[in-house]
Each structure stands twice: as C-alpha cells, then as structure tokens.
C-alpha atoms as a PDB file:
ATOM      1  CA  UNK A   1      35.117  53.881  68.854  1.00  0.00           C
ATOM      2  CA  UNK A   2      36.661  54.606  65.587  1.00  0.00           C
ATOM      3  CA  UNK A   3      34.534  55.579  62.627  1.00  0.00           C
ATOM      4  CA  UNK A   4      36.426  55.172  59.799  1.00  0.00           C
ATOM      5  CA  UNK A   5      37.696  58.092  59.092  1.00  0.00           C
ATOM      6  CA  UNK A   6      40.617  59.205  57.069  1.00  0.00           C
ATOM      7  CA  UNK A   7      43.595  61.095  58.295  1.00  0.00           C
ATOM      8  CA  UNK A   8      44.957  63.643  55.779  1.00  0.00           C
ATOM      9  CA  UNK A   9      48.647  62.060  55.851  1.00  0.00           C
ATOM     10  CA  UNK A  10      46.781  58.683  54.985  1.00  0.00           C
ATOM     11  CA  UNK A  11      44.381  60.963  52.086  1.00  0.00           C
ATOM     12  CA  UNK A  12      47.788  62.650  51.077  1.00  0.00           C
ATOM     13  CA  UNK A  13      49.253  58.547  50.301  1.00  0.00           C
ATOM     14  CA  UNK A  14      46.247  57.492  47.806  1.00  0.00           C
ATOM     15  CA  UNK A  15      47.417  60.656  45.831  1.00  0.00           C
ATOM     16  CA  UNK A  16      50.935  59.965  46.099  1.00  0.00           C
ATOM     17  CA  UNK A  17      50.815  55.999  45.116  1.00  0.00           C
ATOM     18  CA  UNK A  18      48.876  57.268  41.807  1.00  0.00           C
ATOM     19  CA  UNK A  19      51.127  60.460  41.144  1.00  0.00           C
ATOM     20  CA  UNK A  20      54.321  58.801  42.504  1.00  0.00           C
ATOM     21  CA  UNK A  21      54.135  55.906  39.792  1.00  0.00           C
ATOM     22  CA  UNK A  22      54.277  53.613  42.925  1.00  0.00           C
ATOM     23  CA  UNK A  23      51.485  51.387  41.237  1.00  0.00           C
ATOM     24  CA  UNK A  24      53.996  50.544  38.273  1.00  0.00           C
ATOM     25  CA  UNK A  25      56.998  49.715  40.606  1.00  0.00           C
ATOM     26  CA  UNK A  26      54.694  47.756  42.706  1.00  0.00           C
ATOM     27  CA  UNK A  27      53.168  46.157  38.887  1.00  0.00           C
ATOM     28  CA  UNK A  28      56.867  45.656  37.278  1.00  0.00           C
ATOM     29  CA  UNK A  29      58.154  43.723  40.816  1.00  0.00           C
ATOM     30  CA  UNK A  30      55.165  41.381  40.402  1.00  0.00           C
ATOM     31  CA  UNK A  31      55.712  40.411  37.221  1.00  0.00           C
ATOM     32  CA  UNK A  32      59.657  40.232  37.406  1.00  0.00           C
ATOM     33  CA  UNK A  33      58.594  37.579  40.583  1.00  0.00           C
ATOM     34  CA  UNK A  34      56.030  35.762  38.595  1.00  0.00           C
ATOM     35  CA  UNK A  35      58.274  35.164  35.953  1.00  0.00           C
ATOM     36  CA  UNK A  36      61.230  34.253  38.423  1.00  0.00           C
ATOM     37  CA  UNK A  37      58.940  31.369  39.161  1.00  0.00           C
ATOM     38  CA  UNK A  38      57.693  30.474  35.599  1.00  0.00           C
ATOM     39  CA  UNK A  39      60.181  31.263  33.011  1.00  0.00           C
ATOM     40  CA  UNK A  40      58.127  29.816  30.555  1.00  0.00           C
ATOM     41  CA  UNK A  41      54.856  31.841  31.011  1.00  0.00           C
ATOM     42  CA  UNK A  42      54.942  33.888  27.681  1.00  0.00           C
ATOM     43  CA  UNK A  43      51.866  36.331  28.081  1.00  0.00           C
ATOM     44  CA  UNK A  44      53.363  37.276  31.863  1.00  0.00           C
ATOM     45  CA  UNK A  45      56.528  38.372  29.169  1.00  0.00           C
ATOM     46  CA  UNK A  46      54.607  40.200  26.930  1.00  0.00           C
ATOM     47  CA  UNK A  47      52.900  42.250  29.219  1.00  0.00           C
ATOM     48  CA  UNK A  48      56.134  42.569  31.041  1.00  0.00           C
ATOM     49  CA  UNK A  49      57.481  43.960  27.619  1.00  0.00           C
ATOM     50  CA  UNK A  50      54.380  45.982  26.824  1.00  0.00           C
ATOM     51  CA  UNK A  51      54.467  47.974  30.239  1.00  0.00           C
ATOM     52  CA  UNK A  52      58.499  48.773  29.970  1.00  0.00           C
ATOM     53  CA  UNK A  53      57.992  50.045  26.767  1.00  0.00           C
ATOM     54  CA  UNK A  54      54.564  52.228  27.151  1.00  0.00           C
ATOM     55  CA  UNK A  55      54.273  52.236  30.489  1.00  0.00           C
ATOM     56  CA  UNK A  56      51.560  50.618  33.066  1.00  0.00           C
ATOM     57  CA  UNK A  57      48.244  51.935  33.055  1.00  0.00           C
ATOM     58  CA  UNK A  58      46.592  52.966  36.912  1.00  0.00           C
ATOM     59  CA  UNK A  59      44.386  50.316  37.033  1.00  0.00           C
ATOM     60  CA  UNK A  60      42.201  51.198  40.394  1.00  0.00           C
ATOM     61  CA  UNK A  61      39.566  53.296  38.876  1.00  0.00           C
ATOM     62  CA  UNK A  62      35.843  52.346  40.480  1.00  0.00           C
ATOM     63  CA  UNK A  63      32.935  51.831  37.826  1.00  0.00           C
ATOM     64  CA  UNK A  64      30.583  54.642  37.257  1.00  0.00           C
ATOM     65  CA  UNK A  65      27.194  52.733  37.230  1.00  0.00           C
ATOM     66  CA  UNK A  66      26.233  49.604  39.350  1.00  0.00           C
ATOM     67  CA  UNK A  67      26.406  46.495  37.394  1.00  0.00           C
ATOM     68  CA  UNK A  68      23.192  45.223  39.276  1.00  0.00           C
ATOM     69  CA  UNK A  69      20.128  47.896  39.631  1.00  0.00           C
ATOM     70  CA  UNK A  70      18.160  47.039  42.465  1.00  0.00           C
ATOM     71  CA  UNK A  71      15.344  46.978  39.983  1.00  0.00           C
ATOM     72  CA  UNK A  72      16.979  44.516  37.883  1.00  0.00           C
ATOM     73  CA  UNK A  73      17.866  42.405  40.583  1.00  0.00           C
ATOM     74  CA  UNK A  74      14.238  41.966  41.499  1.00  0.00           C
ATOM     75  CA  UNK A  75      13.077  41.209  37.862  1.00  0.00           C
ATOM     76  CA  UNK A  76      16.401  39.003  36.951  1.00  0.00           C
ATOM     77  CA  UNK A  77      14.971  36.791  40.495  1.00  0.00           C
ATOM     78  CA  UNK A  78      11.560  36.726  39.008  1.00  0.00           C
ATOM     79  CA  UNK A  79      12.488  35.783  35.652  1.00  0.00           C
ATOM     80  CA  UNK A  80      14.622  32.624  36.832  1.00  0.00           C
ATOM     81  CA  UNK A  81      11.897  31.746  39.410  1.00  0.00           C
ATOM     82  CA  UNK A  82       9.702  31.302  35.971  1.00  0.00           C
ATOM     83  CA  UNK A  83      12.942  29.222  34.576  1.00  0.00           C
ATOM     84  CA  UNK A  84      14.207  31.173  32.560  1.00  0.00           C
ATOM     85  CA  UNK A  85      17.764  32.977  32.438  1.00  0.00           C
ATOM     86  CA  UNK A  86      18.583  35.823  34.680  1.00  0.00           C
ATOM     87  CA  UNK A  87      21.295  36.911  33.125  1.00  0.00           C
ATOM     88  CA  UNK A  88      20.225  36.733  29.917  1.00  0.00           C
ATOM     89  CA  UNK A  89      17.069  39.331  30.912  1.00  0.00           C
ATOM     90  CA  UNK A  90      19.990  41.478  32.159  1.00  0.00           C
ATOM     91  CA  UNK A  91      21.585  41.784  29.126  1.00  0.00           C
ATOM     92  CA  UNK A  92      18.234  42.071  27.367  1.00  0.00           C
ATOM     93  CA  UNK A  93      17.639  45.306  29.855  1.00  0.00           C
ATOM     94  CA  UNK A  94      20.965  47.067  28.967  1.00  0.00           C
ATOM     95  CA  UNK A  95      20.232  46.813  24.874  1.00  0.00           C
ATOM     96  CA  UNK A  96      16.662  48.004  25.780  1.00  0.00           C
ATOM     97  CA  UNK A  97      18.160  50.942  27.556  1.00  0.00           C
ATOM     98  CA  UNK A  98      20.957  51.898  25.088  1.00  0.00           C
ATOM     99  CA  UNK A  99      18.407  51.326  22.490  1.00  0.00           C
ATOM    100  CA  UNK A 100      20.663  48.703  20.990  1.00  0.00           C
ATOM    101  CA  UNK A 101      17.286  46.444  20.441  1.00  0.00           C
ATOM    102  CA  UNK A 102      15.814  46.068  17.019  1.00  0.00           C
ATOM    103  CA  UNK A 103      11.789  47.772  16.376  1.00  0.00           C
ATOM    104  CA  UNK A 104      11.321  44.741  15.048  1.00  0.00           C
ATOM    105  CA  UNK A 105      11.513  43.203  18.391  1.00  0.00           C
ATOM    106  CA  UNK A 106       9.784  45.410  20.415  1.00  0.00           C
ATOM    107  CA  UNK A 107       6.711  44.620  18.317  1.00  0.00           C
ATOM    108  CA  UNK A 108       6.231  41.576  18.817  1.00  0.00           C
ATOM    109  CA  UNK A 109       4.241  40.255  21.553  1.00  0.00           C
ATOM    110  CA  UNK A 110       6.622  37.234  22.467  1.00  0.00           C
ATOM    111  CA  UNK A 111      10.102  38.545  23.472  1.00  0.00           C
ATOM    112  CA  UNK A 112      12.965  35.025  24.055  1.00  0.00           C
ATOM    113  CA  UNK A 113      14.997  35.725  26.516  1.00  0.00           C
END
C-alpha cells in the first residue's frame, strides 16, 4: 500500500515548474485561450498586457496562519446558535488580536457584534 510519499524526481519538478517559469507559460496559454474565445473580455486583456510587460507573479504560495482557529470555530458556532453573526465575531476576534479595537470599546460592558 502506497503512503504518499514523494519521489525525488517528482520533489525535483515542484522546484523546476517555479524556477523554470513553467507557471507563466502555463498562465500566458490560458489567457491567450480565454481570449480566443471572448475577444471582447477587456480585464482578461489587461492582465494579459500587465503580465507580458512585468511578468506573472508565482501564485501557489500556502497561507501562513489558518483562517479558522479551532477556538474560533467553537465560539463563531456558539455565537450564531444565540443568533447572532458568526462571521462578524470572527472579524471582531482578529481586531481584538491585532489590537486594531478602540479602548473605548473594550470598556464597555455591551460589545455589538
């Protein structure tokens, strides 16, 4: 049974499709087919424009941080089981934690999220 596992000729292609430029041959034949098939798309033909002249950026990067804690997960769920917004307690989290949120705030005793 296989487990998953890399080879080092298939470790050595990841490098070589980001060194190689392969991602912006693979980005500038996508967008020469898209626009094949609508001439009139304009934004497809500025970015097009914008990637022959500076070049296209490498765009498979993974984020550093999960966008859902397990912690906020768990208090986003309670806060919608008492009706109110999950999402909006999420964002409320982040600007607590980047200390984005006013003193003025934190004082009071009622906090609308």
């Amino acid at each position: 049974m296989s487990k998953g596992k890399t080879s080092h000729a298939g470790k050595g292609t990841y490098a070589r499709y980001r060194s190689g430029n392969v991602y912006a041959k693979n980005k500038l034949l996508k967008l020469e087919r898209h626009l094949k098939k609508f001439p009139e798309d304009k934004i497809a033909e500025t970015c097009l424009n914008n990637g022959l002249k500076i070049g296209f950026s490498y765009k498979r990067k993974t984020t550093n941080t999960p966008f859902w804690s397990h912690t906020d997960k768990h208090f986003a769920e309670l806060w919608a089981s008492l009706g109110h917004h999950g999402d909006k307690y999420l964002d409320f989290l982040k600007k607590l934690k980047t200390g984005k949120v006013p003193a003025a705030v934190l004082k009071t005793k009622e906090i609308n999220v």
